[in-house]
Every structure is written in structure tokens, then in C-alpha cells.
C-alpha atoms as a PDB file:
ATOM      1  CA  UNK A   1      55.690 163.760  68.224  1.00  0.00           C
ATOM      2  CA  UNK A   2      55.956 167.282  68.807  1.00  0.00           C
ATOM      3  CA  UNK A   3      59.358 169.405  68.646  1.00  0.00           C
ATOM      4  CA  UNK A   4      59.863 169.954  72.123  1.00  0.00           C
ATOM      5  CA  UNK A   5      59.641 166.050  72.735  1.00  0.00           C
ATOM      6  CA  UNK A   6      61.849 165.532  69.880  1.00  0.00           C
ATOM      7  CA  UNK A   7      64.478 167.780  71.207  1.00  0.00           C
ATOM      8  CA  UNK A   8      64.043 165.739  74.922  1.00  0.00           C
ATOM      9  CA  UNK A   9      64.587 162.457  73.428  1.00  0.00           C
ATOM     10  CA  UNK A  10      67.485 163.680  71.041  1.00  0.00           C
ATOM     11  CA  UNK A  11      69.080 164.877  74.618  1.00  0.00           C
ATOM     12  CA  UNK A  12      68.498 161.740  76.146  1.00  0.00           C
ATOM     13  CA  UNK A  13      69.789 159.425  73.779  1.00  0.00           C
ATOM     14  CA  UNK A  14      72.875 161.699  73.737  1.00  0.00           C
ATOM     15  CA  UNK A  15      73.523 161.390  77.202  1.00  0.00           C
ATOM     16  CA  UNK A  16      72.895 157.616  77.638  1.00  0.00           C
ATOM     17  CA  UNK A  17      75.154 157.300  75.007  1.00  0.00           C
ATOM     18  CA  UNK A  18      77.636 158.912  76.173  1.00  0.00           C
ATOM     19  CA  UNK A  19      77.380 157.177  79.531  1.00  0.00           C
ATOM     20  CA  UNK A  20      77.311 154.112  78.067  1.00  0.00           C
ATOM     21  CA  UNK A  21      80.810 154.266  76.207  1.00  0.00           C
ATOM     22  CA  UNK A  22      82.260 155.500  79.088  1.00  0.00           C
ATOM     23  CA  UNK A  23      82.044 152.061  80.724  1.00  0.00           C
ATOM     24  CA  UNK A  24      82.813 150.803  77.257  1.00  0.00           C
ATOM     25  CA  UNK A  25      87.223 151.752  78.328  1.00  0.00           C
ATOM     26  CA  UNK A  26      88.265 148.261  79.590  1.00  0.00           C
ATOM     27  CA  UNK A  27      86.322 146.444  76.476  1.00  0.00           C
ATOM     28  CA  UNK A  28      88.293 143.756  74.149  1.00  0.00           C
ATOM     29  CA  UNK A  29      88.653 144.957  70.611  1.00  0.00           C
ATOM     30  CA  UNK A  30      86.259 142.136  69.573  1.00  0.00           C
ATOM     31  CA  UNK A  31      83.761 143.522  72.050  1.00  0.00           C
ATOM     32  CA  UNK A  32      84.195 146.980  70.759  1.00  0.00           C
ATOM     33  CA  UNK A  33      83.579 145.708  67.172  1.00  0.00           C
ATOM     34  CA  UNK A  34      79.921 143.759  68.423  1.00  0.00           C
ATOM     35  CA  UNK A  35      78.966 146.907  70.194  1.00  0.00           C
ATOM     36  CA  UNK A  36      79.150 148.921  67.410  1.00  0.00           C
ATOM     37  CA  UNK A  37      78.349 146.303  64.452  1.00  0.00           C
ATOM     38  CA  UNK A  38      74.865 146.009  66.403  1.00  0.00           C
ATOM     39  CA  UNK A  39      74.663 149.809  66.728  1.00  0.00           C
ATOM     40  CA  UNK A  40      74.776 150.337  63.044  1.00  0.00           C
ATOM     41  CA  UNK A  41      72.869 147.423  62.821  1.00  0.00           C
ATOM     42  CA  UNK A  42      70.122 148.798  64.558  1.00  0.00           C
ATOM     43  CA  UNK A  43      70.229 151.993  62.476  1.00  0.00           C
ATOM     44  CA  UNK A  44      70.169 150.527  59.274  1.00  0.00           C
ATOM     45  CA  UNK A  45      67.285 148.045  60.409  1.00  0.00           C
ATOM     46  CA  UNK A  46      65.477 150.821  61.365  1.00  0.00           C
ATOM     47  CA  UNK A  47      66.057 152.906  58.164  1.00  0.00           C
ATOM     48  CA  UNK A  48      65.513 149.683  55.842  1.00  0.00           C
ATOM     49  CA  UNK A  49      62.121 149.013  57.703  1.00  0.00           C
ATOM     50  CA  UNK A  50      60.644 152.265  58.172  1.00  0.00           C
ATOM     51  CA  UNK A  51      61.465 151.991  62.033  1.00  0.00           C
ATOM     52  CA  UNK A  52      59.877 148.700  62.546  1.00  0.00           C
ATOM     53  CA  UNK A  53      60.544 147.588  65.912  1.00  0.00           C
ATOM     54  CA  UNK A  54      61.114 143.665  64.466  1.00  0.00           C
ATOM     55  CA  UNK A  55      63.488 145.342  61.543  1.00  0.00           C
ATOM     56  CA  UNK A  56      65.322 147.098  64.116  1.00  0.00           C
ATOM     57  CA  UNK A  57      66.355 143.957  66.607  1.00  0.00           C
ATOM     58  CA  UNK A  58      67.430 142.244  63.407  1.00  0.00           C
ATOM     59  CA  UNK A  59      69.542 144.721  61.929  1.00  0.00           C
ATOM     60  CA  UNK A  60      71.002 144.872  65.474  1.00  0.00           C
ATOM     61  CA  UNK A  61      71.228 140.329  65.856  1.00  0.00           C
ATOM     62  CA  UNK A  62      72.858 140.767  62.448  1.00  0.00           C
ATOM     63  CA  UNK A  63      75.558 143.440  62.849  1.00  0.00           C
ATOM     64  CA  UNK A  64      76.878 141.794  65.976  1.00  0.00           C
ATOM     65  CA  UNK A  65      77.208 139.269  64.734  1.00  0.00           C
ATOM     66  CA  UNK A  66      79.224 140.637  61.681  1.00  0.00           C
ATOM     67  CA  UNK A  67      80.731 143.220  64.250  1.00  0.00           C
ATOM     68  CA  UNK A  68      81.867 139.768  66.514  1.00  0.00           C
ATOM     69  CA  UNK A  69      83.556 138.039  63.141  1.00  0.00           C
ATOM     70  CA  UNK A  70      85.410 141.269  62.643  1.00  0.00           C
ATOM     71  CA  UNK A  71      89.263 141.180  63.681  1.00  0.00           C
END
């Protein structure tokens, strides 16, 4: 992947991000906590595996579902 391309996916992720918690306002706290239990989830999958695709949707299943326990 070259630097440019990098830089354009960087950008992108920002902004759907950013979209995406802005329709994130009228949430439940318990909803809040799934979102971002699977969103670290996914990151740590990702790191643990290398960025295996399969170690990434499990880190994600996992954390929500620790994120969804959380009160």
C-alpha cells in the first residue's frame, strides 16, 4: 500500500467515523458500551492476529459482548 493510499484511507475512516457517532446521540448507555466494546474489540483482534480478517470479527463478537454486560 503506498503512502498516498494510506493517507486516503486514514481520511476515510476518519470521516465515517465521525459520521457514524453522530447518529450514535439518542443511543442507551448499554448501546454506547457494545459499540465501543466491539470497536476495541476489533482493534485488539486485529493487533493480536496480525490483521486477520477472522481475528478481527472475533475480537469485535467478543467485546460486544463484554461492552453489552457492562453497566
Amino acid at each position: 500500500m503506498t503512502k498516498n493510499a494510506k493517507r486516503i484511507s486514514a481520511t476515510v475512516l476518519a470521516t465515517v467515523l465521525a459520521l457514524s457517532l453522530a447518529g450514535c446521540s439518542n443511543w442507551s448507555k448499554r448501546d454506547r458500551n457494545t459499540a465501543i466494546g466491539a470497536g476495541a474489540g476489533a482493534i485488539g483482534g486485529s493487533v493480536l492476529t496480525n490483521g486477520s480478517g477472522l481475528g478481527t470479527i472475533g475480537g469485535a463478537a467478543v467485546g460486544g459482548i463484554i461492552g453489552h454486560q457492562i453497566d
